[in-house]
Protein backbone atom coordinates (compact mmCIF):
# COMPACT_ATOMS: atom_id res chain seq x y z
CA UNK A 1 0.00 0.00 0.00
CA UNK A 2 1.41 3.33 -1.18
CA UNK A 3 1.86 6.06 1.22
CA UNK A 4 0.13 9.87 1.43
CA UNK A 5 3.14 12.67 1.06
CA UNK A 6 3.27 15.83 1.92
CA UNK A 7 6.50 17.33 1.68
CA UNK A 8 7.57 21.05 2.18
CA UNK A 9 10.50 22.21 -0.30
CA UNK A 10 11.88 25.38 1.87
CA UNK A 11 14.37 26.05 -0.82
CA UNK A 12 16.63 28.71 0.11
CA UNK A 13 14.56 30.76 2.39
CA UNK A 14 14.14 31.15 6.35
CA UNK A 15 16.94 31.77 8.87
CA UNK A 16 17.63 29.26 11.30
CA UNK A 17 15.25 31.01 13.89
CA UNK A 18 12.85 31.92 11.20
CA UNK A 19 12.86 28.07 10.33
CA UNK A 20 12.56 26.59 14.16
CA UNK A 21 9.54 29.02 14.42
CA UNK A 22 8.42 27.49 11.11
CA UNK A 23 8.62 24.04 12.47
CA UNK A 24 7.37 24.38 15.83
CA UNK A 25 3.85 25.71 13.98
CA UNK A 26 3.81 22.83 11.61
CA UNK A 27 4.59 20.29 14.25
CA UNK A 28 1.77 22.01 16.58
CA UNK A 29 -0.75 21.92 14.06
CA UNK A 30 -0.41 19.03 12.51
CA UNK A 31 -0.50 16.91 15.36
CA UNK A 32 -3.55 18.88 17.01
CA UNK A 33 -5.66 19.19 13.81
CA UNK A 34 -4.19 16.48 11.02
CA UNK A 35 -6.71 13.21 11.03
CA UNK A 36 -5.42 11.41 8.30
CA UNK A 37 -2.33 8.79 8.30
CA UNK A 38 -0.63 11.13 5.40
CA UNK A 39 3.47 11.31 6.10
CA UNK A 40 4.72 15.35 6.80
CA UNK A 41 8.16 15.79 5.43
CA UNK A 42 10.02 19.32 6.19
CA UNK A 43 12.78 19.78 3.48
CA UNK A 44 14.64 23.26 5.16
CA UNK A 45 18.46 24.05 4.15
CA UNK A 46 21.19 21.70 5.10
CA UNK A 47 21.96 24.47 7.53
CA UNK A 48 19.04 23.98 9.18
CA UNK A 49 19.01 20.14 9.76
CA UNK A 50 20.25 19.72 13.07
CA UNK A 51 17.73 21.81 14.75
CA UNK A 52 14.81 20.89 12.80
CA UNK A 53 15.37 17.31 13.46
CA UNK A 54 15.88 18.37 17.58
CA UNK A 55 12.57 20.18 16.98
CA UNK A 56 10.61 17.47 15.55
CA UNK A 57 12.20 15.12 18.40
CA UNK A 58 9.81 11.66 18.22
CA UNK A 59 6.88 13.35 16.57
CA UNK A 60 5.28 10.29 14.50
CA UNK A 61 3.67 12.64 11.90
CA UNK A 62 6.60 14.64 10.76
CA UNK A 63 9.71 13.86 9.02
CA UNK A 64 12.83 15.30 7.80
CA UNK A 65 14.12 15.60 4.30
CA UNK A 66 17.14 17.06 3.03
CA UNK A 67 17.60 19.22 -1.04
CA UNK A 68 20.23 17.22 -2.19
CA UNK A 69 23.13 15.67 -1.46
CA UNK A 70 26.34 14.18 -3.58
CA UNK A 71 27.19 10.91 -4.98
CA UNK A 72 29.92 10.00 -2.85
CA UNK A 73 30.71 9.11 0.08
CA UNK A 74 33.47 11.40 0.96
CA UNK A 75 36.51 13.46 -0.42
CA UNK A 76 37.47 16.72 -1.78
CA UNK A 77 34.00 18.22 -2.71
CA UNK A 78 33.78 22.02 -1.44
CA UNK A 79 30.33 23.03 -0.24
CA UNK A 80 28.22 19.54 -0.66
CA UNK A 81 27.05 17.00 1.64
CA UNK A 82 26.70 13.12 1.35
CA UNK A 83 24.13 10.90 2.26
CA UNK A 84 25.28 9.56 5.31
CA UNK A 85 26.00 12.97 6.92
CA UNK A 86 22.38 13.60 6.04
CA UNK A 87 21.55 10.26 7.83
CA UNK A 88 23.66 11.65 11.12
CA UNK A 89 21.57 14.34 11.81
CA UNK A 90 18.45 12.47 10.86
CA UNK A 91 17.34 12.71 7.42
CA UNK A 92 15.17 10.66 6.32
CA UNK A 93 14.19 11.71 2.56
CA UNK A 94 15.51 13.63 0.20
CA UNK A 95 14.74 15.35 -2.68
CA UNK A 96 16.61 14.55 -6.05
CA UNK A 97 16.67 16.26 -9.85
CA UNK A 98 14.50 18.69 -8.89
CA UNK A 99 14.12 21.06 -11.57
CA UNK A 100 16.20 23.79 -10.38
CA UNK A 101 19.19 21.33 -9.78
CA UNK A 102 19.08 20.22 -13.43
CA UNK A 103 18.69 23.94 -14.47
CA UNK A 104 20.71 26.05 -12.56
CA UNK A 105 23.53 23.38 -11.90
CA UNK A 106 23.38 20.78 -15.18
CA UNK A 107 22.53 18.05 -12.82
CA UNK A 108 22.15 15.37 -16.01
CA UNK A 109 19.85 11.97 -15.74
CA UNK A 110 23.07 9.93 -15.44
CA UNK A 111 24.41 12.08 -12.78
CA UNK A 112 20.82 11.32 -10.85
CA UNK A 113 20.94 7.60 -11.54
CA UNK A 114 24.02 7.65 -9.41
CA UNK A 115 22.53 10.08 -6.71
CA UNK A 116 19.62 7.81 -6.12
CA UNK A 117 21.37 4.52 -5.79
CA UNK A 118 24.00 5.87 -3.00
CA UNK A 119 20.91 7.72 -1.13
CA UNK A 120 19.01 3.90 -1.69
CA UNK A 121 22.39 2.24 -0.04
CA UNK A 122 22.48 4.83 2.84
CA UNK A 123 19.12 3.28 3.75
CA UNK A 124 17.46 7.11 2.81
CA UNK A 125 14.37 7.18 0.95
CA UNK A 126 14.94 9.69 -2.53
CA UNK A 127 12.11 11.88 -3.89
CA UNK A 128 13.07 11.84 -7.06
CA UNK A 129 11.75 15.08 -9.44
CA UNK A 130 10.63 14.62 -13.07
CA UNK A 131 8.84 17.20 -15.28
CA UNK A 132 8.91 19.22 -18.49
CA UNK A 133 9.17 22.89 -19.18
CA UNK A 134 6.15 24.95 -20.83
CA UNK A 135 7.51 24.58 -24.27
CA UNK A 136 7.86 20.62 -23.85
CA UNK A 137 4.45 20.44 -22.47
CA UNK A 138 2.87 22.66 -25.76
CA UNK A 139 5.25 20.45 -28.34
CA UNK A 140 3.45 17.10 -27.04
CA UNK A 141 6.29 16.05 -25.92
CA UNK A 142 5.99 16.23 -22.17
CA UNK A 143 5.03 12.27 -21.93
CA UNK A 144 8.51 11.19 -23.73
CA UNK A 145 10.80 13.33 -21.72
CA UNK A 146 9.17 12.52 -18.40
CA UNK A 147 9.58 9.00 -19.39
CA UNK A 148 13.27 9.45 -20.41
CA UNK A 149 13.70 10.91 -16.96
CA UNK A 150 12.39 8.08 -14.91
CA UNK A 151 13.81 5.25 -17.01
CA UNK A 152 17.29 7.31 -17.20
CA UNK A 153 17.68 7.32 -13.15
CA UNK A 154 15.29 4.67 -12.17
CA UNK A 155 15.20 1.43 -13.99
CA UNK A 156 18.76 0.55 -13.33
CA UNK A 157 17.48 -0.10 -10.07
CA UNK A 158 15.99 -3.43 -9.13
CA UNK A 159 12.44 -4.22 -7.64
CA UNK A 160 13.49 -4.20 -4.49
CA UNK A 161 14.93 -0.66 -4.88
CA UNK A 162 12.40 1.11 -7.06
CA UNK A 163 9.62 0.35 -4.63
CA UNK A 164 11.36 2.44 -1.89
CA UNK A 165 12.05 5.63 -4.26
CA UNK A 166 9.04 8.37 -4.29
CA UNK A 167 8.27 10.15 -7.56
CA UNK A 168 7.35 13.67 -7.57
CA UNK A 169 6.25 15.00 -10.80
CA UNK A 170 6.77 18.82 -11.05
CA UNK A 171 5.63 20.44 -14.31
CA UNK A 172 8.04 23.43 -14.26
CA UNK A 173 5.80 26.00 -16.11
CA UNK A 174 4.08 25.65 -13.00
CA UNK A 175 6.70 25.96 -10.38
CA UNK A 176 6.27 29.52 -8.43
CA UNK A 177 4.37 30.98 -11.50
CA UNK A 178 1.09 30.50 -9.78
CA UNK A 179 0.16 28.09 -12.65
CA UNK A 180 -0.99 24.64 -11.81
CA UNK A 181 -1.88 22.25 -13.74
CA UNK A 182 -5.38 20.80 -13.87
CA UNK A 183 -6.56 18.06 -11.52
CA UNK A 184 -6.88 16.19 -14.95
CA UNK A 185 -3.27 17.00 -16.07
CA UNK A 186 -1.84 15.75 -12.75
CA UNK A 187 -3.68 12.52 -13.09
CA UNK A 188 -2.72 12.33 -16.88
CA UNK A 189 0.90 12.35 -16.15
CA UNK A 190 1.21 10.57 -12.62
CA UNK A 191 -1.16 7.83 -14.67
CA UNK A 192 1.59 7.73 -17.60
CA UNK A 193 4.85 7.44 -14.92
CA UNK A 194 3.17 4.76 -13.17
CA UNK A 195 2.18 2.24 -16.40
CA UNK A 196 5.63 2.73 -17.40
CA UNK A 197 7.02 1.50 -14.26
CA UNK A 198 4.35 -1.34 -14.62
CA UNK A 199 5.63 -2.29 -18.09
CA UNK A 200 9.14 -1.98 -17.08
CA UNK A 201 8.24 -4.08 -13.56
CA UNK A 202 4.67 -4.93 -13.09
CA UNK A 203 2.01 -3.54 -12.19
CA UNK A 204 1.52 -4.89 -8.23
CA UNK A 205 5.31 -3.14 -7.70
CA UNK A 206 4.26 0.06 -9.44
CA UNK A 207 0.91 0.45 -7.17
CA UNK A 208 3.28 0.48 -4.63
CA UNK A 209 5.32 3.29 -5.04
CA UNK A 210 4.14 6.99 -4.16
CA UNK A 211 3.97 9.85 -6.85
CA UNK A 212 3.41 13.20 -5.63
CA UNK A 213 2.39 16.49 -7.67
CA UNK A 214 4.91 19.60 -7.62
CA UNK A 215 3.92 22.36 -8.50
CA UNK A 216 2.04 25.28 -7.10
CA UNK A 217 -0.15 23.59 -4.70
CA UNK A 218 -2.40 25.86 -2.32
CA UNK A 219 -4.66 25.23 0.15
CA UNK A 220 -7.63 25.72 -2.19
CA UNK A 221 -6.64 23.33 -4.91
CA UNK A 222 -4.94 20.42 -3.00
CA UNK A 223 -8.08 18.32 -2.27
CA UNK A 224 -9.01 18.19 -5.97
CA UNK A 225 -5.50 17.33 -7.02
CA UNK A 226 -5.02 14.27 -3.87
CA UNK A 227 -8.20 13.17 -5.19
CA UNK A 228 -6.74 11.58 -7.97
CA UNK A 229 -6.39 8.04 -7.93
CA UNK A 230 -2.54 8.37 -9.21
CA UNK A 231 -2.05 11.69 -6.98
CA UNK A 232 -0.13 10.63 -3.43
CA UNK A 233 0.60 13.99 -2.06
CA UNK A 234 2.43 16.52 -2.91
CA UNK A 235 6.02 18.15 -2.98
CA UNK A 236 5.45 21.58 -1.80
CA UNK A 237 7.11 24.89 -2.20
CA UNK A 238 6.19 28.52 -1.63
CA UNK A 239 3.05 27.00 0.29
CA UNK A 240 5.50 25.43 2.79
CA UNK A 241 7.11 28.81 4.05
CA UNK A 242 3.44 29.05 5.63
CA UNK A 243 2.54 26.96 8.19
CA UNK A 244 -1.67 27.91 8.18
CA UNK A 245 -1.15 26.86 4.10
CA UNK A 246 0.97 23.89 4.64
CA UNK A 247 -1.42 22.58 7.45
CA UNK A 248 -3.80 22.46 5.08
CA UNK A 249 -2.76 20.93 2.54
CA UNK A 250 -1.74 18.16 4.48
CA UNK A 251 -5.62 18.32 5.84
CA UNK A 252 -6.94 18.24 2.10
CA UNK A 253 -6.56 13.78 3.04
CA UNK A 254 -8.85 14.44 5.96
C-alpha cells in the first residue's frame, strides 16, 4: 500500500530562527488538527538540519528531508554534503533532480541515476523530481521526456529498490508561477509514470510506489488534485514557508 506525502520544499529561504519558528507551527498543528495517516516531510536548508530534526524530536507525523546531497561518500567536494551525513543528523528523505538542480547546476539523468542509488544504499528514501518545461508540455512532448527521466535514473534499479524511491512529478511551467496544472493533467501524467514503471516491472510493484504532484499547490486546490487516484501527495514549495497553508494541505486527506 502506497503512502500519502506531503512534503515542504523550503528552498533557500528562512533563517535558522525563522525556520525553528516554522517548524514548531507545523509540528503544533499538525499533530492537534491532522486526522489522516498522510506522512509530513520538512525539506529546510542543510543548515538547518540539526535543529529541525531536535525540533521534531519523536513526533510520528513529521519527518525530515534534506535538497540534495552528492554521490559519494566522501573526499574533496567544497560546499556539498553526502548521504550519510544527512543520515547523522536524521534525514530521512531527500529530494533529487528537482528542476532547479538540473537547471541552474546541469545536474544530467546519469548524474541522478548515481545520486539515487548511493541515497538507496544509505538506507534514505529519494524523492526523485521529473517534469517538463512549458515549451515541452505545448510540443506534445511532455510524456517522452518525463519518461526518459524516470527510465534514465530509475530502472537501473531493481524491484526491491524502485519500490522504496518516491516520484514527484513537477511540471516546471508551474513551479512559483502561480500556474498549476489541472486536476486532470496531474492525473494524466502521474497515470503515464506509473504504467511505465508497470511495463518496465509490473504492475503490483508500481501500485506500490508513491507519486506526488509539484507544483504550485495551495490550500484551495490540493483536495481536488489528492483526489486523484494516481495523486499521493504533494512536494510543496512557496506553500510550505506558511505553516496555516501547509497545514492544510496536508488536511486536504482528511
Amino acid at each position: 500500500m502506497r503512502k500519502n506525502i506531503v512534503a515542504g520544499n523550503w528552498k533557500m529561504n528562512c533563517t535558522l530562527p525563522e525556520g525553528k519558528k516554522l517548524t514548531s507551527e507545523v509540528i503544533h498543528m499538525v499533530e492537534d488538527e491532522v486526522k489522516n495517516d498522510a506522512h509530513v516531510v520538512l525539506i529546510p536548508p542543510f543548515t538547518h538540519l540539526s535543529s529541525i530534526h531536535s525540533l521534531i524530536g519523536s513526533s510520528n507525523k513529521v519527518l525530515l528531508g534534506a535538497q540534495n546531497c552528492h554521490q559519494s561518500k566522501s573526499g574533496a567536494f567544497t560546499g556539498e554534503i553526502s548521504a550519510d551525513m544527512l543520515a547523522s543528523v536524521g534525514v530521512t528523505h531527500v529530494i533529487l533532480g528537482h528542476s532547479e538542480r538540473r537547471e541552474y547546476f546541469g545536474e544530467s539523468d546519469e548524474l541522478l541515476a548515481q545520486k539515487v542509488k548511493f541515497v538507496l544504499d544509505n538506507d534514505l528514501t529519494p524523492i526523485f523530481c521529473c517534469g517538463e518545461k512549458l515549451e515541452v508540455r505545448e510540443s506534445g512532448a511532455h510524456e517522452k521526456l518525463v519518461g526518459d527521466q524516470v527510465a534514465k535514473a530509475l530502472f537501473n534499479l531493481s524491484p526491491d529498490e524502485i519500490k522504496k524511491v518516491v516520484i514527484a512529478y513537477e511540471p516546471v511551467w508551474a513551479i512559483g508561477t502561480g500556474v498549476t496544472a489541472s486536476a486532470g493533467q496531474a492525473q494524466e501524467m502521474h497515470a503515464f509514470i506509473r504504467n511505465q514503471i508497470a511495463f518496465k516491472y509490473d504492475q503490483s510493484l508500481a501500485e506500490e510506489i508513491s507519486i506526488l504532484y509539484g507544483g504550485s499547490v495551495k490550500p484551495d486546490n490540493a483536495k481536488e488534485i489528492f483526489s486523484q487516484p494516481d495523486v499521493d501527495g504533494g512536494l510543496i514549495g512557496g506553500a510550505s514557508l506558511k505553516s496555516r497553508d501547509f497545514t492544510n494541505i496536508v488536511k486536504a486527506f482528511d
